[in-house]
C-alpha atoms as a PDB file:
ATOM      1  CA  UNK A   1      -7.039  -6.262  -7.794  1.00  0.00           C
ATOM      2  CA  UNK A   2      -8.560  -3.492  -5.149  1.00  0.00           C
ATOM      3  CA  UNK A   3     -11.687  -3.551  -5.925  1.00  0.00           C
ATOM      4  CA  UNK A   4     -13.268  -0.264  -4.911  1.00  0.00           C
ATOM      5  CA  UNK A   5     -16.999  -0.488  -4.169  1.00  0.00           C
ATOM      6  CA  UNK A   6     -19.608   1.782  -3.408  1.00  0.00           C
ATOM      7  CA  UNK A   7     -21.956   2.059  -0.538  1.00  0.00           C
ATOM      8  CA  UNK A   8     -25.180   1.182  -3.482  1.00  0.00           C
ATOM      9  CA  UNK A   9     -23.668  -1.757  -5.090  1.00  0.00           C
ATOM     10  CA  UNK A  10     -23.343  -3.257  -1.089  1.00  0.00           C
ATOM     11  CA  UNK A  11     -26.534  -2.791  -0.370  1.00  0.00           C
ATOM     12  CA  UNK A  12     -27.863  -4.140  -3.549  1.00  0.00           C
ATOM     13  CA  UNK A  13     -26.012  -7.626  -1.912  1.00  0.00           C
ATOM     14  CA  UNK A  14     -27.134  -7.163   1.376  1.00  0.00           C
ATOM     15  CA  UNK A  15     -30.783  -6.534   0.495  1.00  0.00           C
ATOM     16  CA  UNK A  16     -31.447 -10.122  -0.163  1.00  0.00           C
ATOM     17  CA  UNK A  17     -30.785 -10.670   3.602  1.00  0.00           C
ATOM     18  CA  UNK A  18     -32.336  -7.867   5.229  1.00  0.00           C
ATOM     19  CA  UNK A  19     -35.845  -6.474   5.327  1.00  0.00           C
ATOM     20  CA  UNK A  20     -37.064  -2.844   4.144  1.00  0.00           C
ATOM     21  CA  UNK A  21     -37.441  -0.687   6.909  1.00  0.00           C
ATOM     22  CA  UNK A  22     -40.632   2.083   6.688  1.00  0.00           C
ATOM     23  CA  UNK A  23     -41.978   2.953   3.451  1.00  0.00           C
ATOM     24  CA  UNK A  24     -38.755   3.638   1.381  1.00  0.00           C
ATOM     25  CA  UNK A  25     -36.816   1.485  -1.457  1.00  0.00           C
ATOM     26  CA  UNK A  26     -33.550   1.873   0.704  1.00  0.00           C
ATOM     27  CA  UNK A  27     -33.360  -1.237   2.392  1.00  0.00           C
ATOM     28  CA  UNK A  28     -32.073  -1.315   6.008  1.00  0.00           C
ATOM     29  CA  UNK A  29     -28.492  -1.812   6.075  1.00  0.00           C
ATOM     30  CA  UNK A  30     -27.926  -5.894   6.861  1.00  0.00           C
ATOM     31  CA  UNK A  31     -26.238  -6.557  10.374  1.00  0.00           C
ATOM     32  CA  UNK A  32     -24.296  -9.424  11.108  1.00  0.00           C
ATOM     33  CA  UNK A  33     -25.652  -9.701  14.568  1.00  0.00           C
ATOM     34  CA  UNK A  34     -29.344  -9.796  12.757  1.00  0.00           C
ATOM     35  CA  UNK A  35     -28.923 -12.472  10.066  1.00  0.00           C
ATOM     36  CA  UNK A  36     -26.535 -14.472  12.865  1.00  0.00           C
ATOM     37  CA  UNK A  37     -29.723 -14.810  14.657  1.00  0.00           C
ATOM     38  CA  UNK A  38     -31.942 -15.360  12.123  1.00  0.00           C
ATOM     39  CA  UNK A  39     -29.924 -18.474  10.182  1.00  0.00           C
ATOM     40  CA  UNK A  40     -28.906 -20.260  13.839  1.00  0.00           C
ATOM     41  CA  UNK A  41     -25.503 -19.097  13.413  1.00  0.00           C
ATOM     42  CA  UNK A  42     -23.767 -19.220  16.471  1.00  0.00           C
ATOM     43  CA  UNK A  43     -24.927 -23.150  17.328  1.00  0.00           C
ATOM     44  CA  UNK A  44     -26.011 -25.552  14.823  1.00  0.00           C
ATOM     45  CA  UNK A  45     -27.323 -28.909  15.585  1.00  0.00           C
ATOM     46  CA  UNK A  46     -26.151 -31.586  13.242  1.00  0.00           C
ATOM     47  CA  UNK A  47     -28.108 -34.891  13.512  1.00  0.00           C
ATOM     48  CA  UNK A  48     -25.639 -37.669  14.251  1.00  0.00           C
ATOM     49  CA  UNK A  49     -25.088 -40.456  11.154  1.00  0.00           C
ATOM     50  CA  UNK A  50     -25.583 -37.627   8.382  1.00  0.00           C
ATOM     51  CA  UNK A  51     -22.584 -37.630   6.881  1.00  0.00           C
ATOM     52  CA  UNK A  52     -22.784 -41.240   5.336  1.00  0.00           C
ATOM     53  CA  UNK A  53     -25.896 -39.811   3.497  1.00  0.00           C
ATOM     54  CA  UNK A  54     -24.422 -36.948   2.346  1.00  0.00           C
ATOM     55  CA  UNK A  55     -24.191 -36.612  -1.614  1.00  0.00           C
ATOM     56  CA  UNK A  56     -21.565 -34.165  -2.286  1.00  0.00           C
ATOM     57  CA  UNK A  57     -20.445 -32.687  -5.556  1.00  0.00           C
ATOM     58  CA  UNK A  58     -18.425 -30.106  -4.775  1.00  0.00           C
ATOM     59  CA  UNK A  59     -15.537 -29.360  -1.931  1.00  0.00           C
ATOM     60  CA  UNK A  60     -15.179 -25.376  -0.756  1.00  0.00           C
ATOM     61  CA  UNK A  61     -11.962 -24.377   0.868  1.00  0.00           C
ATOM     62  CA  UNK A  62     -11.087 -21.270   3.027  1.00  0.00           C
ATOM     63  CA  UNK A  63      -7.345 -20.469   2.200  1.00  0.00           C
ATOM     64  CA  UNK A  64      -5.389 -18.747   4.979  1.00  0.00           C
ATOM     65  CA  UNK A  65      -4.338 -21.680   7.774  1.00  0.00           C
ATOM     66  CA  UNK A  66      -5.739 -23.784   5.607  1.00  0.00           C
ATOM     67  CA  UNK A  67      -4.133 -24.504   2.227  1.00  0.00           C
ATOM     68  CA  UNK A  68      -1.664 -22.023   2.845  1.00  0.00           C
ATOM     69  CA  UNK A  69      -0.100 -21.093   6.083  1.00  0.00           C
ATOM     70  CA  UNK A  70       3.230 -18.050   7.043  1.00  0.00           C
ATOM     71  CA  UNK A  71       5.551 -20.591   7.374  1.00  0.00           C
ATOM     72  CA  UNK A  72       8.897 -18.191   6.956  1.00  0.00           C
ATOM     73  CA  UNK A  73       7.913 -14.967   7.319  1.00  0.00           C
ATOM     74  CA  UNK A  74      10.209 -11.759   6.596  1.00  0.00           C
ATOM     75  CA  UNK A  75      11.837  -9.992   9.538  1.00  0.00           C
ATOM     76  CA  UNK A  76       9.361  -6.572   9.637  1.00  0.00           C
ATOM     77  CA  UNK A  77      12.454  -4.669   8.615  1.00  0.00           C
ATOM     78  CA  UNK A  78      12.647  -6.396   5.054  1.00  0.00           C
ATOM     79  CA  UNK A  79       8.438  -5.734   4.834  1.00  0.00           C
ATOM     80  CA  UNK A  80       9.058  -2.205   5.310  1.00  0.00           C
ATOM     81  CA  UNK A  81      11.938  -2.276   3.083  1.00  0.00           C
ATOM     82  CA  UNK A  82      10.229  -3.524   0.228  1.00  0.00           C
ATOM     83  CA  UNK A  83       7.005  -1.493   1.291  1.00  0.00           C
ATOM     84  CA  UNK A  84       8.994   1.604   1.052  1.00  0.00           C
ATOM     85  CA  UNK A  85      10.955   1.031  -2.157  1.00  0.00           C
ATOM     86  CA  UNK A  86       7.554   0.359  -3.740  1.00  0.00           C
ATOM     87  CA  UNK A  87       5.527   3.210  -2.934  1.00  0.00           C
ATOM     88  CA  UNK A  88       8.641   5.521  -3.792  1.00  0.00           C
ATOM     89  CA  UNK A  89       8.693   3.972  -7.057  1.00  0.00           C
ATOM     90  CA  UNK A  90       4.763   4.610  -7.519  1.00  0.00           C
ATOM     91  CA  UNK A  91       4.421   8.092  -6.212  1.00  0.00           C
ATOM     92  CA  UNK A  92       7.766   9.506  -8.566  1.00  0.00           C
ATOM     93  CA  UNK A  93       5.545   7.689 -11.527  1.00  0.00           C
ATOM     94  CA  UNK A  94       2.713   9.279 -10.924  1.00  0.00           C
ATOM     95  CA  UNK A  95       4.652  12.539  -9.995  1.00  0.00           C
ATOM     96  CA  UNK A  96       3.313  12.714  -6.393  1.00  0.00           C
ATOM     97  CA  UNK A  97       6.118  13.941  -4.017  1.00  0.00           C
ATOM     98  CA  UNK A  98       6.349  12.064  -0.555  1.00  0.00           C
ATOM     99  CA  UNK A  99       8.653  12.632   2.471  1.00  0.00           C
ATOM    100  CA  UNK A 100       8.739   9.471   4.611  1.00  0.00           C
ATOM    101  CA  UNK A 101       7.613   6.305   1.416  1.00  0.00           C
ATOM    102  CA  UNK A 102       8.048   3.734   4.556  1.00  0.00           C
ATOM    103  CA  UNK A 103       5.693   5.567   7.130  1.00  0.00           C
ATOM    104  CA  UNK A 104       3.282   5.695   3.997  1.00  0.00           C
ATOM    105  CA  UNK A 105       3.415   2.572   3.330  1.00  0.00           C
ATOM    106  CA  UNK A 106       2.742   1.242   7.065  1.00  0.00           C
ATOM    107  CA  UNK A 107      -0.442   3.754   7.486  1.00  0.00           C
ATOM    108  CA  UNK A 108      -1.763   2.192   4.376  1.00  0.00           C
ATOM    109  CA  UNK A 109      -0.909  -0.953   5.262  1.00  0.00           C
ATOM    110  CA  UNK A 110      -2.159  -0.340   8.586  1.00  0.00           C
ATOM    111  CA  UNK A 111      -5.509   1.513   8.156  1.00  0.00           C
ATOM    112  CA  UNK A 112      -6.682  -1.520   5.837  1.00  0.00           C
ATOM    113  CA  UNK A 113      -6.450  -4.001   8.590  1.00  0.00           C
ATOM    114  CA  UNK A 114      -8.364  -1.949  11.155  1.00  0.00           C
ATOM    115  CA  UNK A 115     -10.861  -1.219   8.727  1.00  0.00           C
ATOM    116  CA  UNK A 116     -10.862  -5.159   8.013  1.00  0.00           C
ATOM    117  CA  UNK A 117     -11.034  -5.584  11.917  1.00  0.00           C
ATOM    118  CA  UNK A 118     -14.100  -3.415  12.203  1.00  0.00           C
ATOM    119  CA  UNK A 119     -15.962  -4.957   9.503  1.00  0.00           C
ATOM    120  CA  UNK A 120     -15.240  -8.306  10.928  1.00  0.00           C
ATOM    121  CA  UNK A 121     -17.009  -6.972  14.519  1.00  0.00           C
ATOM    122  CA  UNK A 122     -19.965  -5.296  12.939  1.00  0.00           C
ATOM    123  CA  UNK A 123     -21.823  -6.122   9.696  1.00  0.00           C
ATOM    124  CA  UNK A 124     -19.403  -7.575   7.740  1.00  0.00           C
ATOM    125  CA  UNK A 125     -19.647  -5.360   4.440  1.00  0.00           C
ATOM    126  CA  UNK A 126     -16.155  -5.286   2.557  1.00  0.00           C
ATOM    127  CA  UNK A 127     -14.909  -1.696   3.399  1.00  0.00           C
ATOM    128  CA  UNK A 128     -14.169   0.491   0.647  1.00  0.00           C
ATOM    129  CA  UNK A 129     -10.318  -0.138   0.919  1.00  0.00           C
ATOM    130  CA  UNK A 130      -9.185   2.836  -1.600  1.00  0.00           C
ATOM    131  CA  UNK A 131     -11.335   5.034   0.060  1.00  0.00           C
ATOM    132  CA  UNK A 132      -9.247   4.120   3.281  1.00  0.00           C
ATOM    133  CA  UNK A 133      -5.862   4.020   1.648  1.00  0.00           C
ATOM    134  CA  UNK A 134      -6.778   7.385   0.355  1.00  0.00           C
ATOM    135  CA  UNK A 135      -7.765   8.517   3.985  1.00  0.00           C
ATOM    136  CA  UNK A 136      -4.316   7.276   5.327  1.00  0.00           C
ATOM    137  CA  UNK A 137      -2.148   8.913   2.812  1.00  0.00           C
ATOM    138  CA  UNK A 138      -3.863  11.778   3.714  1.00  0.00           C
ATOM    139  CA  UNK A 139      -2.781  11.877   7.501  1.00  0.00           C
ATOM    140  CA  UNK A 140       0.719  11.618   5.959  1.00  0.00           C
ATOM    141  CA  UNK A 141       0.522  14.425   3.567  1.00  0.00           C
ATOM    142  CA  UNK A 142       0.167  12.740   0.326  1.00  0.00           C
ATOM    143  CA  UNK A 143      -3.030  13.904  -1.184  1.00  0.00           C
ATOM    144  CA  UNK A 144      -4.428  11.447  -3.902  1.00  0.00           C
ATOM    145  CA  UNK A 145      -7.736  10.099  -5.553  1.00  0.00           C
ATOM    146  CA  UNK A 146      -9.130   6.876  -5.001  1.00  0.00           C
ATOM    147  CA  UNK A 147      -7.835   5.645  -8.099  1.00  0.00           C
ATOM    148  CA  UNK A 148      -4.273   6.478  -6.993  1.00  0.00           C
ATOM    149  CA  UNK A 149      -4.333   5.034  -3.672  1.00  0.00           C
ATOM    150  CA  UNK A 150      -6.069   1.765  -5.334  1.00  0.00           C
ATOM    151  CA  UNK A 151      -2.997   2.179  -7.751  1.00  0.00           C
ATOM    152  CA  UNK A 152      -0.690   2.445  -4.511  1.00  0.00           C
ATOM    153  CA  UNK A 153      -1.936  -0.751  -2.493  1.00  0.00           C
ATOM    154  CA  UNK A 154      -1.347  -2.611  -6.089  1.00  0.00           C
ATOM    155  CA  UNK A 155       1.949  -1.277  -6.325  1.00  0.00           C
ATOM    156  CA  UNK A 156       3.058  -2.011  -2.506  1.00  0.00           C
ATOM    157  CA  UNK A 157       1.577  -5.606  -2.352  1.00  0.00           C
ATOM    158  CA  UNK A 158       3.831  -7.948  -1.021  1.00  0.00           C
ATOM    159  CA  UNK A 159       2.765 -11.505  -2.450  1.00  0.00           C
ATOM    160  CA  UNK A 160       2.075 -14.824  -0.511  1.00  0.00           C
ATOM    161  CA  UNK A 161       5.667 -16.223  -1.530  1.00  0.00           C
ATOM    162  CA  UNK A 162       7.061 -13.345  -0.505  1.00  0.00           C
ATOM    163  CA  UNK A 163       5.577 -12.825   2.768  1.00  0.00           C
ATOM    164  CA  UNK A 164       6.872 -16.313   3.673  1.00  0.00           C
ATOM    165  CA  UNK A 165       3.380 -17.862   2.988  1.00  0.00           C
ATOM    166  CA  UNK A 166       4.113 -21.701   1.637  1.00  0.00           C
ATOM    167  CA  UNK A 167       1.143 -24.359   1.109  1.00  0.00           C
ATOM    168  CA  UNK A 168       0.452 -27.078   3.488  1.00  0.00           C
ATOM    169  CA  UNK A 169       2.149 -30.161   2.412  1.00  0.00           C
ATOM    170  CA  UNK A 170      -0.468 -32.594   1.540  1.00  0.00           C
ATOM    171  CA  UNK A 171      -2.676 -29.278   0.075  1.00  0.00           C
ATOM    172  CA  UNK A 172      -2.071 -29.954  -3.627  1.00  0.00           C
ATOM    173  CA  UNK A 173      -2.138 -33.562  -3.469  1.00  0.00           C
ATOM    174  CA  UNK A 174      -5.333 -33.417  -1.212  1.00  0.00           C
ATOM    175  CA  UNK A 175      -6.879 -31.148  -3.923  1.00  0.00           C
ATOM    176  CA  UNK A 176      -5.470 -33.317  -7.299  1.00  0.00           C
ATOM    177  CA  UNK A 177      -6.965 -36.463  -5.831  1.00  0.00           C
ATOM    178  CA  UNK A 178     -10.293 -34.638  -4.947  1.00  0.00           C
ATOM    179  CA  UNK A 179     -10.459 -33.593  -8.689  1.00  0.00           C
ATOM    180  CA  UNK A 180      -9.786 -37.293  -9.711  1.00  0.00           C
ATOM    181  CA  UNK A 181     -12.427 -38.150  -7.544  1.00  0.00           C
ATOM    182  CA  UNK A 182     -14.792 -36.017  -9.706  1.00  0.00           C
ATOM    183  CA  UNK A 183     -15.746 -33.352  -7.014  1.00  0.00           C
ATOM    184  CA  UNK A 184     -15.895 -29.762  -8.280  1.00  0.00           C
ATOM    185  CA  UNK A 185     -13.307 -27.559  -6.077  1.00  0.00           C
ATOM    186  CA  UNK A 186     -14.272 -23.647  -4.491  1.00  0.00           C
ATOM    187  CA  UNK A 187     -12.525 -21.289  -2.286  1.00  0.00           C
ATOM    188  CA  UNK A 188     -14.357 -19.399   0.208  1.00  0.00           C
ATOM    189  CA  UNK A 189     -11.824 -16.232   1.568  1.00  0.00           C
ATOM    190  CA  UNK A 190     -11.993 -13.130   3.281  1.00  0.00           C
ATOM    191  CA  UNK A 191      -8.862 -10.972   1.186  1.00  0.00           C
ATOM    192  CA  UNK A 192      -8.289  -7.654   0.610  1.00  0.00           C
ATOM    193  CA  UNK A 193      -6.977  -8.047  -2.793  1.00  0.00           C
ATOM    194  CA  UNK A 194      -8.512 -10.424  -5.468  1.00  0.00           C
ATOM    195  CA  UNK A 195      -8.093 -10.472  -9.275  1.00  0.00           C
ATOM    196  CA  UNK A 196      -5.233 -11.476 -10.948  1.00  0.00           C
ATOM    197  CA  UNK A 197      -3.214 -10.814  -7.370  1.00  0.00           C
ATOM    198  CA  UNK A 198      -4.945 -13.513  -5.682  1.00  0.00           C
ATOM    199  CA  UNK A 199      -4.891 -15.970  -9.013  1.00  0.00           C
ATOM    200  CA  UNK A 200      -0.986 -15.321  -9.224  1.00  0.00           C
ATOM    201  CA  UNK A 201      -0.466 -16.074  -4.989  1.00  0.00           C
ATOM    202  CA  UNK A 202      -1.960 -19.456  -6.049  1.00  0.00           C
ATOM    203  CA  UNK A 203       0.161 -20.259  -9.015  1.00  0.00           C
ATOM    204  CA  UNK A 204       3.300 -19.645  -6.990  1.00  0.00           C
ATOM    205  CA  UNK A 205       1.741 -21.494  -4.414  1.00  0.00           C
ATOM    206  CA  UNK A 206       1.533 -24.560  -6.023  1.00  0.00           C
ATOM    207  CA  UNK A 207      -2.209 -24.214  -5.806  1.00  0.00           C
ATOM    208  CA  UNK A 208      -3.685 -23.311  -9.106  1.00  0.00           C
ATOM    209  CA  UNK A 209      -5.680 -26.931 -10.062  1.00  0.00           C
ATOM    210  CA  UNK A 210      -8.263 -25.284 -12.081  1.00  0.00           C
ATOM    211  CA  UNK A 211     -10.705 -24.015  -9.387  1.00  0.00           C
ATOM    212  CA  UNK A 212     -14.235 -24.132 -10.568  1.00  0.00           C
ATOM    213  CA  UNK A 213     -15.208 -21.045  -8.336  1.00  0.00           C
ATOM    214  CA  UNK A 214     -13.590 -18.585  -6.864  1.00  0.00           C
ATOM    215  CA  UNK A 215     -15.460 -16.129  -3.763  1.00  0.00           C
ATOM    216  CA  UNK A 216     -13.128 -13.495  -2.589  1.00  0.00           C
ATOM    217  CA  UNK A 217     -14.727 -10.888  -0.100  1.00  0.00           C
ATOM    218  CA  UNK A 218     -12.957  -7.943  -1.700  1.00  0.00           C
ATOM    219  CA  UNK A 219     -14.816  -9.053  -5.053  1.00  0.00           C
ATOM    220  CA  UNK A 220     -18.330  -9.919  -3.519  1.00  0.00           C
ATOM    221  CA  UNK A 221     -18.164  -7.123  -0.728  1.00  0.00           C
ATOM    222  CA  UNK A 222     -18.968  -8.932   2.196  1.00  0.00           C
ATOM    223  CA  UNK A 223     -16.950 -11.048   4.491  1.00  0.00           C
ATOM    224  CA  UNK A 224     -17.207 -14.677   5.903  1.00  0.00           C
ATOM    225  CA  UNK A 225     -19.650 -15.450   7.674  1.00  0.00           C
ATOM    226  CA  UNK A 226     -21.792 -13.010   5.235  1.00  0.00           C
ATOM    227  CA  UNK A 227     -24.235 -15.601   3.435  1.00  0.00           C
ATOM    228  CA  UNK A 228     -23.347 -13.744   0.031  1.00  0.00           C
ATOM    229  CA  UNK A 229     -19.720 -15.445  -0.056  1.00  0.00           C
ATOM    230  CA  UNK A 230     -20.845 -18.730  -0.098  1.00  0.00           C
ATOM    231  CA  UNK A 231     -23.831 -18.230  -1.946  1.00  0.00           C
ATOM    232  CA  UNK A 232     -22.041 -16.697  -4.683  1.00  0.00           C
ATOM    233  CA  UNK A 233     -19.588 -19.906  -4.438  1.00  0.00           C
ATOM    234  CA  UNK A 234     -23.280 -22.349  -4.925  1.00  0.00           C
ATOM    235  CA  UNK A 235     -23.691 -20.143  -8.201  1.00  0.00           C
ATOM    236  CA  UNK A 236     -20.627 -20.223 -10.026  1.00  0.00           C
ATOM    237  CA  UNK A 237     -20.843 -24.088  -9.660  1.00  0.00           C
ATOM    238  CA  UNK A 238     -24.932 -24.181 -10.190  1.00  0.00           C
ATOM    239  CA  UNK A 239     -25.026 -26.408  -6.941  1.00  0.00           C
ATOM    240  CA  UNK A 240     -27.788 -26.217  -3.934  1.00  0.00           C
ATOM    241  CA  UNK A 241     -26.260 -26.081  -0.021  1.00  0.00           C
ATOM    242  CA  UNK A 242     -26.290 -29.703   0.284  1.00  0.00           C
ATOM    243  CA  UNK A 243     -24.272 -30.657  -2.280  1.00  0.00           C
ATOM    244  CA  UNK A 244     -21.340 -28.669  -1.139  1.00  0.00           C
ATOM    245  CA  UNK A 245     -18.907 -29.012   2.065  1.00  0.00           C
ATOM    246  CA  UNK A 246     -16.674 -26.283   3.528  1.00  0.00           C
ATOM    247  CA  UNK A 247     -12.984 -26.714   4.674  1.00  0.00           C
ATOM    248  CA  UNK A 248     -11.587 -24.049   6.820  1.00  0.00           C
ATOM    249  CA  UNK A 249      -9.877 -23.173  10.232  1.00  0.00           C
ATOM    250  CA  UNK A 250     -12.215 -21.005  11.352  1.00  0.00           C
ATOM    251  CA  UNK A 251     -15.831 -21.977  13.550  1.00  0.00           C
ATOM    252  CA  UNK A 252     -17.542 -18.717  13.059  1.00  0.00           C
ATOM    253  CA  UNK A 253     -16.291 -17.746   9.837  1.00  0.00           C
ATOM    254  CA  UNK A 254     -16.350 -21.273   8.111  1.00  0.00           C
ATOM    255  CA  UNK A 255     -18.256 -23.571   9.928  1.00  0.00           C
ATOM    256  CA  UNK A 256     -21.119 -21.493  11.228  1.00  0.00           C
ATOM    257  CA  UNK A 257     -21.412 -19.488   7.877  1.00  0.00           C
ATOM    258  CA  UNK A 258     -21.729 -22.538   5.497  1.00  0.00           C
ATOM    259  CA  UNK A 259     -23.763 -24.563   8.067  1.00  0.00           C
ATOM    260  CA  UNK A 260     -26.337 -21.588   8.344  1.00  0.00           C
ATOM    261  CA  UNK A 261     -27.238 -22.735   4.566  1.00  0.00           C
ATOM    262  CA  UNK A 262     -27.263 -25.976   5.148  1.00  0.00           C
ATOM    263  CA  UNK A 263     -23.784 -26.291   3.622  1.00  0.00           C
ATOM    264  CA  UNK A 264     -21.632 -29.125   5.608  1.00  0.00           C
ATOM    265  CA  UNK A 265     -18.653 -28.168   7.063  1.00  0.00           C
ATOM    266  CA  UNK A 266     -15.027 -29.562   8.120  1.00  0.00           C
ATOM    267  CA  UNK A 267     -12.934 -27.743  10.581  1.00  0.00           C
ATOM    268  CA  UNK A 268      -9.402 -27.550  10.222  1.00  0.00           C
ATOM    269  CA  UNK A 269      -8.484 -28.326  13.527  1.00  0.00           C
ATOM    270  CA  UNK A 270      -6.831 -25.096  15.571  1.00  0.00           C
ATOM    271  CA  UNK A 271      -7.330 -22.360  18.032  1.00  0.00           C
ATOM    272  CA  UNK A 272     -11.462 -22.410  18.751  1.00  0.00           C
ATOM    273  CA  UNK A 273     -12.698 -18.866  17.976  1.00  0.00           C
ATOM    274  CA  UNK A 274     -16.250 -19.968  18.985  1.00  0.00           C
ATOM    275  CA  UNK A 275     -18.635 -22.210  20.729  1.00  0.00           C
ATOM    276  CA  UNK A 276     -21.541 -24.697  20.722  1.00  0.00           C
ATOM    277  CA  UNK A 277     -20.108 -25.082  16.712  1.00  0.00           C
ATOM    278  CA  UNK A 278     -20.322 -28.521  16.313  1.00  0.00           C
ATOM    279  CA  UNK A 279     -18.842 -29.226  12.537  1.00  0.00           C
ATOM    280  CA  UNK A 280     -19.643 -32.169  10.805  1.00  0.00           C
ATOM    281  CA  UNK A 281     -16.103 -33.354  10.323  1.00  0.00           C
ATOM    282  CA  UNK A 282     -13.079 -32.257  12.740  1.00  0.00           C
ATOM    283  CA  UNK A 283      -9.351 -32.743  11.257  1.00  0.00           C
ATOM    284  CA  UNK A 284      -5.883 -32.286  11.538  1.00  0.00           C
ATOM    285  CA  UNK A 285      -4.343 -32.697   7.823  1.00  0.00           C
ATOM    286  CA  UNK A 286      -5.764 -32.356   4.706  1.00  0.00           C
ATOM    287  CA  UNK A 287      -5.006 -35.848   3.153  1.00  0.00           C
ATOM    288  CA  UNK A 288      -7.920 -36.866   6.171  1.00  0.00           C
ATOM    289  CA  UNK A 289     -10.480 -35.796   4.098  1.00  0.00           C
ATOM    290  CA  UNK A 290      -9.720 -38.169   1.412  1.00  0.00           C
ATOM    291  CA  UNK A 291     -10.446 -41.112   4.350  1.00  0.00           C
ATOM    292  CA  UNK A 292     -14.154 -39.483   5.025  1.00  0.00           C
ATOM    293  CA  UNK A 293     -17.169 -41.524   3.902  1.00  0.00           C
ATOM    294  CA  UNK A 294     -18.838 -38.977   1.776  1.00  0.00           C
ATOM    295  CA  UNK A 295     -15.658 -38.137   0.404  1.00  0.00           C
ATOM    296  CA  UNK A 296     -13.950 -41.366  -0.521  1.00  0.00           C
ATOM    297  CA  UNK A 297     -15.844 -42.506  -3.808  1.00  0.00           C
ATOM    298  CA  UNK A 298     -16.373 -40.371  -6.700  1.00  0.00           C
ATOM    299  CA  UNK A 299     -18.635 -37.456  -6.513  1.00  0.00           C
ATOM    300  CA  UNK A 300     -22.653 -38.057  -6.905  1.00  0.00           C
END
């Protein structure tokens, strides 16, 4: 699903993490760069020896380059192929005309991953992605509302299996024997699409264990780092910070955003987008985390 969001129901989220400004119920709009300061962020000092004392209950995992990776992706030619043949097929339904269905399709595609960009480098609210497929059909002549151009990005979306996307090998084992353990399991991701889309991508996946809670950016409107992801993670399993560690590949957007609640944090090992992180574990596979302390007998 696209979820389409207003500027209101964003700032109701990001009210909780930024203060009122002057004398008015609008609160000031929450930037990244101001609650990256304020929660230690960027460098987080974790006391040596913790982890042995740790007493987790519940396991948090990012999903992209970490339970799921492009392992055999299309040529582009076959993505705007099926791009094309899909937005045809949409706009004739909903008796739009359209000249060019494959330039459509790539503006669309396109204009969501700058706006995704953006958000990433400023305050991190989920943008309003109908509002931007809408904008981008525009600038190709095809005039719709924002309930059509939702409809449209359903209707061209290209799933994980086939965009190449295949799960790590040792993911679903990694995650069955972490169940058997007794540990609750999360995911934490930044996505565009969310819903039944994102459920399905896991089923075909192989990765569809019964997840206790599910935070998808597109569905909370705000993206990793944003506190509101994982807090809305710690809520759906009725858990506080420290009973919860986070798995990903990524030091600012995993690491540093769970750590700045006090939620531990494993780094999938891989290209360092940050530093002075220092996570509390460091690993190559999956399967490793089965072999760490905290992790090896059943959950607390």
């Amino acid at each position: 699903m696209l979820a389409q969001r207003g500027a209101s129901e964003r700032r109701e989220v990001a009210s909780r993490y930024c203060t009122p400004r002057g004398h008015g119920p609008k609160p000031e709009r929450c930037s990244v760069t101001r609650w990256m300061r304020s929660s230690n962020l960027v460098a987080v000092a974790r006391p040596a020896g913790t982890s042995h004392h740790m007493q987790l209950r519940a396991v948090l995992f990012d999903v992209g380059d970490t339970l799921w990776h492009a392992a055999q992706p299309p040529p582009p030619a076959e993505f705007r192929r099926m791009g094309a043949e899909r937005a045809e097929a949409f706009l004739r339904h909903i008796g739009v005309p359209c000249r060019n269905p494959e330039q459509l399709a790539r503006a669309a595609w396109a204009s969501m991953e700058s706006a995704m960009r953006a958000a990433r480098s400023s305050d991190r609210v989920e943008p309003d992605y109908a509002a931007v497929a809408r904008s981008a059909a525009a600038s190709e002549g095809v005039f719709l509302t924002n309930e059509q151009a939702a409809a449209l990005m359903e209707a061209i979306y290209i799933s994980g299996a086939e965009g190449g996307k295949r799960a790590y090998p040792d993911a679903r084992g990694t995650l069955v024997e972490l169940r058997n353990r007794g540990f609750r399991l999360g995911i934490v991701t930044n996505r565009a699409f969310g819903g039944e889309r994102f459920r399905a991508d896991l089923r075909e996946l192989g990765l569809d264990v019964g997840w206790d809670a599910v935070s998808v950016s597109v569905e909370v409107g705000f993206l990793k780092p944003h506190p509101a992801l994982f807090e809305h993670a710690l809520t759906a399993l009725d858990l506080e910070p420290r009973q919860a560690l986070m798995v990903g590949n990524s030091l600012v957007e995993d690491v540093s955003g769970a750590q700045a609640l006090g939620i531990a944090a494993a780094w999938k090992r891989s290209q360092p987008d940050a530093e002075g992180v220092t996570p509390d574990l460091t690993f190559g596979e999956l399967s490793e985390l089965l072999l760490w302390p905290p992790l090896k007998e059943a959950a607390h």
